[in-house]
C-alpha atoms as a PDB file:
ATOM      1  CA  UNK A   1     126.858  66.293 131.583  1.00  0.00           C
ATOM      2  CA  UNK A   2     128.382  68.517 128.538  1.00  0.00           C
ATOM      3  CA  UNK A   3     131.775  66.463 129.305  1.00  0.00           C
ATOM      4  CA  UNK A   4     129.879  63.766 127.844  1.00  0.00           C
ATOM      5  CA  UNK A   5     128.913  64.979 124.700  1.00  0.00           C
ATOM      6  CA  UNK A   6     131.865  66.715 123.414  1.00  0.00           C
ATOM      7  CA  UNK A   7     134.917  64.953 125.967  1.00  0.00           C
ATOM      8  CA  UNK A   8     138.119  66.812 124.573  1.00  0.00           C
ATOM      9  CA  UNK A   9     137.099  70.398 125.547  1.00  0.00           C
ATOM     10  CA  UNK A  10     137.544  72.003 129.130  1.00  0.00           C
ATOM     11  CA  UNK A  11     134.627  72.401 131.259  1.00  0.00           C
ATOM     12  CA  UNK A  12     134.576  76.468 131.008  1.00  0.00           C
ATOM     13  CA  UNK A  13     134.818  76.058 127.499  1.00  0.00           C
ATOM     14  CA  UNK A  14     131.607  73.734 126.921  1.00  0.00           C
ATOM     15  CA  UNK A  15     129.712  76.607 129.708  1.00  0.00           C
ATOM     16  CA  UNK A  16     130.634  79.120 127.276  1.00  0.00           C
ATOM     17  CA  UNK A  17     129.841  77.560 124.215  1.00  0.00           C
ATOM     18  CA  UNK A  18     126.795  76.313 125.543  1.00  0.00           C
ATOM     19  CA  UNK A  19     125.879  79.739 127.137  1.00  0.00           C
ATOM     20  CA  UNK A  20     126.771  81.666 123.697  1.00  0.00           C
ATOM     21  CA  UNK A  21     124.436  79.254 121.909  1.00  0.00           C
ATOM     22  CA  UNK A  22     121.809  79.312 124.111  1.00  0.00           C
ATOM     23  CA  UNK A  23     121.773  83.537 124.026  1.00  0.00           C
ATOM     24  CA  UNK A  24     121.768  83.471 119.944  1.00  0.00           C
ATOM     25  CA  UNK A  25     118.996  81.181 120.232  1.00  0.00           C
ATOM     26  CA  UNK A  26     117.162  83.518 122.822  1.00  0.00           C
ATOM     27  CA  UNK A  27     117.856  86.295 120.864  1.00  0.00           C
ATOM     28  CA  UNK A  28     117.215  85.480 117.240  1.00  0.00           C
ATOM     29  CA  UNK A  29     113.462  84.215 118.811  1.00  0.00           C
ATOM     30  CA  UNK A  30     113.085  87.941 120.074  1.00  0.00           C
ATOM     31  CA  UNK A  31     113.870  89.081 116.689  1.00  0.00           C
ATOM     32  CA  UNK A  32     111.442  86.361 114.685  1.00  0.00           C
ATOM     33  CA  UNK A  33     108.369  87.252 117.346  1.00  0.00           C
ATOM     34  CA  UNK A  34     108.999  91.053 117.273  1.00  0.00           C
ATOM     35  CA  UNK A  35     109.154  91.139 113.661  1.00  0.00           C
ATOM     36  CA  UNK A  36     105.885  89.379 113.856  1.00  0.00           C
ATOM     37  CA  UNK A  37     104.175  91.640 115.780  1.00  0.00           C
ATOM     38  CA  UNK A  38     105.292  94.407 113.948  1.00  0.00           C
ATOM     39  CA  UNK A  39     103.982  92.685 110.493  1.00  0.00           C
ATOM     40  CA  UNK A  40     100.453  92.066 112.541  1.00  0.00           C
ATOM     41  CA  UNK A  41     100.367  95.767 113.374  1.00  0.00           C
ATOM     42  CA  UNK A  42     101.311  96.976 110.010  1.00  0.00           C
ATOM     43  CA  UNK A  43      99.240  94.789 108.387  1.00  0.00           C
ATOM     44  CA  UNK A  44      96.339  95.842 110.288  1.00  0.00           C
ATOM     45  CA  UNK A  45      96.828  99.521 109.990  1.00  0.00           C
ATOM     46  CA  UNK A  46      94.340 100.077 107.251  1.00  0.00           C
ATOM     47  CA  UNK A  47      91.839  97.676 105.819  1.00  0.00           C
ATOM     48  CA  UNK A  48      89.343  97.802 103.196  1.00  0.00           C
ATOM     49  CA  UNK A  49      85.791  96.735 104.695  1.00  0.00           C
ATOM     50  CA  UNK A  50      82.983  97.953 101.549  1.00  0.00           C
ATOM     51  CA  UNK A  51      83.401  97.444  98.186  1.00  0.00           C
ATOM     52  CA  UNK A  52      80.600  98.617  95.699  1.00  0.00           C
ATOM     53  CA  UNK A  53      79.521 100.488  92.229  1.00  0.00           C
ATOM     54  CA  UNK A  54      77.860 103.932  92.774  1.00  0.00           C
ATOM     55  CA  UNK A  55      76.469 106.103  90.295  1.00  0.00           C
ATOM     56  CA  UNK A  56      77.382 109.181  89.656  1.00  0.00           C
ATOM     57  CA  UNK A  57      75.114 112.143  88.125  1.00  0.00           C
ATOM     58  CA  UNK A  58      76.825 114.636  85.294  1.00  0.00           C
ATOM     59  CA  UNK A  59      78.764 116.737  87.634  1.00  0.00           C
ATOM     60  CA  UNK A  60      81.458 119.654  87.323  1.00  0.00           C
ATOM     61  CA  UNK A  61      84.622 119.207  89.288  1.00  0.00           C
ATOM     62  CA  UNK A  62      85.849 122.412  91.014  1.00  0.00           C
ATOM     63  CA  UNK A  63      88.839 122.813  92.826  1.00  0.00           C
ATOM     64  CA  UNK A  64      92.923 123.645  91.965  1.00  0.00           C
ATOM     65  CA  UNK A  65      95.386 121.274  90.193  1.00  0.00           C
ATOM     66  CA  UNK A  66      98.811 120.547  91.628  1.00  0.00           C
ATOM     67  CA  UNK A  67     101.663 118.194  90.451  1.00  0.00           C
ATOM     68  CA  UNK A  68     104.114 115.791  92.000  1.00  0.00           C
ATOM     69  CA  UNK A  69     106.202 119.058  91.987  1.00  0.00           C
ATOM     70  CA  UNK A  70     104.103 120.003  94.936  1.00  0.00           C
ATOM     71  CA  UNK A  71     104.294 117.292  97.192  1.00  0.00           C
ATOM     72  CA  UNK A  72     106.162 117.919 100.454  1.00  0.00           C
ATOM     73  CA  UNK A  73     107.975 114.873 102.022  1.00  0.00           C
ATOM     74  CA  UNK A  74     105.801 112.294  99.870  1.00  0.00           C
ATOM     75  CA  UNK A  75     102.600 113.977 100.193  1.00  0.00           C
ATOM     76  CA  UNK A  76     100.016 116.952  99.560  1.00  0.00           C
ATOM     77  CA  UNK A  77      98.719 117.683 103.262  1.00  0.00           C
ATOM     78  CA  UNK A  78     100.358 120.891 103.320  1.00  0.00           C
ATOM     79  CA  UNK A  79      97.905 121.888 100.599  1.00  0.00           C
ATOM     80  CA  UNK A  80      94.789 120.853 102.223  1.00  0.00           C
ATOM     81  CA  UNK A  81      96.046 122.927 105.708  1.00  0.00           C
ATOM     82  CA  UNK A  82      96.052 125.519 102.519  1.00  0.00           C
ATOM     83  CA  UNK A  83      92.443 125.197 101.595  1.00  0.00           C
ATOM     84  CA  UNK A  84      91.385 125.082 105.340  1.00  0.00           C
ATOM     85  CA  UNK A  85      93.186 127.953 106.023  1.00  0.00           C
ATOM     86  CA  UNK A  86      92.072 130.439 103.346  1.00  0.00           C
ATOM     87  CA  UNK A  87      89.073 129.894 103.259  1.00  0.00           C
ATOM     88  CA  UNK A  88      88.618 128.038  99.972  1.00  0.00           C
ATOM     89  CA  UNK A  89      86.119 125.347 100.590  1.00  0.00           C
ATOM     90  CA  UNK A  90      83.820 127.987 102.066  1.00  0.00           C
ATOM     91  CA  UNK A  91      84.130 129.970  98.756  1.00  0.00           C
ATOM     92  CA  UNK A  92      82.574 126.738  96.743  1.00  0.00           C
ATOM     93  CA  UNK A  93      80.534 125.335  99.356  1.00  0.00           C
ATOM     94  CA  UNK A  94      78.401 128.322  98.548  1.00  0.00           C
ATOM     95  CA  UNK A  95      77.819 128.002  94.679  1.00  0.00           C
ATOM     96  CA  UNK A  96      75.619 124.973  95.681  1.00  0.00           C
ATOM     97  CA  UNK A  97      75.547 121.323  96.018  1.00  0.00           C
ATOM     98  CA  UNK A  98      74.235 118.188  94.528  1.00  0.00           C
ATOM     99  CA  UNK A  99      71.913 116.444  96.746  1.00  0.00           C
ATOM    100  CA  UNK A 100      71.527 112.828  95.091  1.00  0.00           C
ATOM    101  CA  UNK A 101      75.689 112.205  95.814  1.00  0.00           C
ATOM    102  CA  UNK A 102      77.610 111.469  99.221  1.00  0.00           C
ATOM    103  CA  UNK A 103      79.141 114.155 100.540  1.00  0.00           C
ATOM    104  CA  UNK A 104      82.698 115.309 101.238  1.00  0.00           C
ATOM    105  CA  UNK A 105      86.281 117.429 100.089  1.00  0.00           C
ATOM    106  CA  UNK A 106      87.762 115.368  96.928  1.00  0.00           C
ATOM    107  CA  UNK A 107      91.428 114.997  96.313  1.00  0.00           C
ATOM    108  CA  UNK A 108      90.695 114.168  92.671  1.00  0.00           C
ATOM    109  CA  UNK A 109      93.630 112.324  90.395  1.00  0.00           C
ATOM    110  CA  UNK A 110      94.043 112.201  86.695  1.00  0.00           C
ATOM    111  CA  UNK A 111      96.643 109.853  85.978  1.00  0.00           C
ATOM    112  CA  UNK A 112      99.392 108.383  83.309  1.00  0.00           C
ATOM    113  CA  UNK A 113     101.159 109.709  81.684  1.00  0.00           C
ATOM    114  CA  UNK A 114     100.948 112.913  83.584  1.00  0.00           C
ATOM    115  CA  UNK A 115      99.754 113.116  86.981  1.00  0.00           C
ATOM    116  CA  UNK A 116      97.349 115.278  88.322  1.00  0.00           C
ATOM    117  CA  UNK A 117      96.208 115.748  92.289  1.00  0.00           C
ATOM    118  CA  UNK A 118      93.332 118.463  92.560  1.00  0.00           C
ATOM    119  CA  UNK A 119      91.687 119.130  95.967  1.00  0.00           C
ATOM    120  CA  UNK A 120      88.095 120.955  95.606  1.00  0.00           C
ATOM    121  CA  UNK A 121      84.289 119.191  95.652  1.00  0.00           C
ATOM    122  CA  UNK A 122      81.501 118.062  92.564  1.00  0.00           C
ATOM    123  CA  UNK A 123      79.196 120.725  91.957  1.00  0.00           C
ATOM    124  CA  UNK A 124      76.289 121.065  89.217  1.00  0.00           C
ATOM    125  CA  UNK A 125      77.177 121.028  85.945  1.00  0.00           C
ATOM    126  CA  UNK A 126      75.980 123.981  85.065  1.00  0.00           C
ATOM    127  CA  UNK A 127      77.831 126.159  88.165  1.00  0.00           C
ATOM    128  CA  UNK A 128      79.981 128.973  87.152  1.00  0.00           C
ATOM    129  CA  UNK A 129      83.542 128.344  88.073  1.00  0.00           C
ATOM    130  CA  UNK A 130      84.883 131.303  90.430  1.00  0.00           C
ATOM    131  CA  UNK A 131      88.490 133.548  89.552  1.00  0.00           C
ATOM    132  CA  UNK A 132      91.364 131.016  90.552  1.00  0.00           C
ATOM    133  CA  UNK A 133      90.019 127.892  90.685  1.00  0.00           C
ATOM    134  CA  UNK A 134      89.974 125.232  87.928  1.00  0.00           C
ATOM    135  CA  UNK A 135      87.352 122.572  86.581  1.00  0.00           C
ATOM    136  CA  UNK A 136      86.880 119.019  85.102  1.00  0.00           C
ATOM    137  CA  UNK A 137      83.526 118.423  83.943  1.00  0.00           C
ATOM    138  CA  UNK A 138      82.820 114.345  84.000  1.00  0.00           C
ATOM    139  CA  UNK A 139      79.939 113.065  82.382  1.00  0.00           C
ATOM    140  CA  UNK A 140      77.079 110.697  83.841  1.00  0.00           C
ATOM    141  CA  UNK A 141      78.737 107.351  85.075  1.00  0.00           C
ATOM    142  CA  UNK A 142      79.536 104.470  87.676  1.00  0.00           C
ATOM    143  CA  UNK A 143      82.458 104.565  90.098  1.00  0.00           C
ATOM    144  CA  UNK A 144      83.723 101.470  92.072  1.00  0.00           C
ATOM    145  CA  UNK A 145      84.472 102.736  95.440  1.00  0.00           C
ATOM    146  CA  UNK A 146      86.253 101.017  98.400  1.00  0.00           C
ATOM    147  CA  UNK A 147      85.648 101.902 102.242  1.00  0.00           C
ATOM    148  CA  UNK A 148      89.351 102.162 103.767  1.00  0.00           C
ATOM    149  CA  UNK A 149      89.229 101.975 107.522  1.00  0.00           C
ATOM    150  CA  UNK A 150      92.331 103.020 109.613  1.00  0.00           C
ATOM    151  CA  UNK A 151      94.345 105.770 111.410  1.00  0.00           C
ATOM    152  CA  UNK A 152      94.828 109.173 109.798  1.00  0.00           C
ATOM    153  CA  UNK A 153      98.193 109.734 111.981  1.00  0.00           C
ATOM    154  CA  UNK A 154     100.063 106.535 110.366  1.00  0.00           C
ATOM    155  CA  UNK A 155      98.825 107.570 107.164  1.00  0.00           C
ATOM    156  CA  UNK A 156      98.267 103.996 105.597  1.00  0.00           C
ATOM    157  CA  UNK A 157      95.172 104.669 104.573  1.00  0.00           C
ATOM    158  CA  UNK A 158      96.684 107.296 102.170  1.00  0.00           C
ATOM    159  CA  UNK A 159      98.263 103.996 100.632  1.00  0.00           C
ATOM    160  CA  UNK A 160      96.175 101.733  99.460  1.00  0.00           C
ATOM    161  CA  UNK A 161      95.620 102.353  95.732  1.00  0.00           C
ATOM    162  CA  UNK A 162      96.945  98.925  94.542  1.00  0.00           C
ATOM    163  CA  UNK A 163      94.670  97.066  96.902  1.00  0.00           C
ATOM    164  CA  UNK A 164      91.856  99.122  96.179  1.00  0.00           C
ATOM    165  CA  UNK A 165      92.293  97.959  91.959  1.00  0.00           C
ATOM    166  CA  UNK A 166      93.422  94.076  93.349  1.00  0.00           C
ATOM    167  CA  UNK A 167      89.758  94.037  95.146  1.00  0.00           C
ATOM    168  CA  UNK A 168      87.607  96.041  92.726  1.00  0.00           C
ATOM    169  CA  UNK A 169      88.894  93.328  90.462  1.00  0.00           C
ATOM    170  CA  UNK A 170      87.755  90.955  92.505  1.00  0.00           C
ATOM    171  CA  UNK A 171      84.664  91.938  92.249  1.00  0.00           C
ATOM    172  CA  UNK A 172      84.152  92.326  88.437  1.00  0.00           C
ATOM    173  CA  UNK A 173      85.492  96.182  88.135  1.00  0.00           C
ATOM    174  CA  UNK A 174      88.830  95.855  86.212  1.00  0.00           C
ATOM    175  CA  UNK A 175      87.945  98.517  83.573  1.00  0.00           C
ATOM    176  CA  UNK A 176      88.739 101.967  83.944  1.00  0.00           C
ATOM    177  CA  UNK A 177      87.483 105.136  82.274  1.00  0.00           C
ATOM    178  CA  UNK A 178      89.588 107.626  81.043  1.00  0.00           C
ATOM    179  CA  UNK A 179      89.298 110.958  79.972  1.00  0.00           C
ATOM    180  CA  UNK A 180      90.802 112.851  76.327  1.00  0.00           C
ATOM    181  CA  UNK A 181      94.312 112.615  77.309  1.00  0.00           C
ATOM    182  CA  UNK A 182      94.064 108.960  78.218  1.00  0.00           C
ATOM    183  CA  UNK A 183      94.431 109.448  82.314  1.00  0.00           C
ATOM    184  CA  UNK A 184      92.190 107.178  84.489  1.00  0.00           C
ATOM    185  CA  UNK A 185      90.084 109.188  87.205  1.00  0.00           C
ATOM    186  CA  UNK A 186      90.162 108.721  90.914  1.00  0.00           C
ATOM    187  CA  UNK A 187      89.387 110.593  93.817  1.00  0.00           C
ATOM    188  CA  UNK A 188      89.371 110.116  97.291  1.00  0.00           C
ATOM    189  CA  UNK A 189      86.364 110.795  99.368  1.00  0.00           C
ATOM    190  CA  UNK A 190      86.282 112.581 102.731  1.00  0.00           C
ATOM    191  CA  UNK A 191      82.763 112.067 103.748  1.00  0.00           C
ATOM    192  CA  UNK A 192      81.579 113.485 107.005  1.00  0.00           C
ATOM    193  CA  UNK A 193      80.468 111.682 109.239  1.00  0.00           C
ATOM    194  CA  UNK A 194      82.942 108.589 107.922  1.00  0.00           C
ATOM    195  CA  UNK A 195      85.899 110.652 107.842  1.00  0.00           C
ATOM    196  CA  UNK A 196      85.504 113.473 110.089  1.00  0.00           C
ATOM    197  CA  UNK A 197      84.644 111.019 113.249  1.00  0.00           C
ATOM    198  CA  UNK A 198      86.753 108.470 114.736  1.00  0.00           C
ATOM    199  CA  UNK A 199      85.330 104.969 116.482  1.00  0.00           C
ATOM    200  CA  UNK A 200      85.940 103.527 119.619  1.00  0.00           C
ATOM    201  CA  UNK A 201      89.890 102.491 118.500  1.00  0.00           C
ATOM    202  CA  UNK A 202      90.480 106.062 116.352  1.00  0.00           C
ATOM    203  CA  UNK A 203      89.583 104.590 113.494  1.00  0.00           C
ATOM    204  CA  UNK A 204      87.996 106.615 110.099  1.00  0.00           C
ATOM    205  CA  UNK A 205      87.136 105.927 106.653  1.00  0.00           C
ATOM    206  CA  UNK A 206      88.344 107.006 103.367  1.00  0.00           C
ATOM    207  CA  UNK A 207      85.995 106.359 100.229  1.00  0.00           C
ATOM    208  CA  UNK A 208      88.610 105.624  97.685  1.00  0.00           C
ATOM    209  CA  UNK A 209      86.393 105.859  94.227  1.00  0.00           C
ATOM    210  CA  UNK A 210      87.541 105.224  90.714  1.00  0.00           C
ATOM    211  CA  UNK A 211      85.461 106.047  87.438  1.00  0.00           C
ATOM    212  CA  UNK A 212      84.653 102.689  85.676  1.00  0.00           C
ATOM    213  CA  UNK A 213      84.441 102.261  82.026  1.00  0.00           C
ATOM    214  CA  UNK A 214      81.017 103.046  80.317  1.00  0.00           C
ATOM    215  CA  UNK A 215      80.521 100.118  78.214  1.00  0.00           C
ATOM    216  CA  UNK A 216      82.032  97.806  81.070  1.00  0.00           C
ATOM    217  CA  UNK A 217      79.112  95.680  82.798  1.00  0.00           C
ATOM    218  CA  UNK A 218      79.454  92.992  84.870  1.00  0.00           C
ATOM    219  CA  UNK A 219      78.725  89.439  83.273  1.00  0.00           C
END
């Protein structure tokens, strides 16, 4: 039958060609469907599932600051194994709490031009700020916070800043606060029970918040 098609080559030469052809086809169709599965799994390694403005009381942010200098392979986990460790969330966890807010450890970020990561928790305004620890008092205000929902061990839900601004946008929060130097303030929220306890597929959530601007209102 190949003889027919293409008459001037040998008969073990059309098997082969045919055979070759056949394989790259095979092959490059394992590539295209495996890299498809791998985008489906990647994509759906973290999602964000709530969107929503929240109000925040005046509150006094306690914890320690640490820089980009810090960061170990990418990241600041090393540092929170730190607080856990010593002892540190104990220490403030004792000078009180505010009732009227979610609860949970912040990593709190002031950001551009410099960028800040702290790790500590809101407390009362008015709470006296132990030796070795830092503060950032924020005044009375709304936050637009998004509910990510993933895996802690792939750490995508780490990620997710840019789509956490693309859907706040979406739904009418595009302007930011910022504080005397000009940085925007975020934090990241590790609220127990959303955090601390996994679903039926391992999942969690991180509250990813983000002071909004004071005169911004939604029109």
């Amino acid at each position: 039958m190949l003889k027919k098609y293409w008459p001037s080559m040998s008969e073990n030469n059309l098997f082969f060609s045919f055979s070759f052809s056949f394989r790259i086809e095979i092959n490059w169709y394992i590539v295209y469907n495996t890299y498809k599965n791998i985008r489906k799994e990647v994509i759906k390694m973290a999602e964000i599932i709530k969107i929503y403005k929240e109000k925040l009381p005046a509150l006094r942010f306690v914890g320690k600051c640490y820089t980009d200098a810090d960061r170990i392979n990418g990241g600041f986990g090393h540092l929170w194994g730190e607080w856990f460790q010593n002892g540190w969330f104990a220490a403030l966890e004792q000078l009180g709490a505010v009732k009227q807010i979610e609860n949970g450890h912040l990593g709190f970020m002031r950001c551009y031009p410099n960028f800040e990561y702290w790790i500590g928790v809101f407390l009362p305004p008015e709470v006296t700020v132990p030796e070795g620890y830092g503060f950032i008092d924020l005044a009375e205000g709304e936050v637009g916070v998004c509910w990510i929902k993933g895996k802690d061990d792939d750490g995508s839900i780490y990620n997710m800043h840019e789509k956490c601004l693309e859907k706040l946008k979406e739904n009418g929060m595009s302007e930011y606060r910022t504080d005397d130097t000009n940085r925007n303030l975020f934090f990241e929220r590790y609220n127990c029970p959303r955090f601390t306890e996994k679903d039926e597929q391992d999942n969690i959530i991180l509250d990813y918040g983000i002071y909004l601007a004071e005169w911004f209102c939604i029109l």
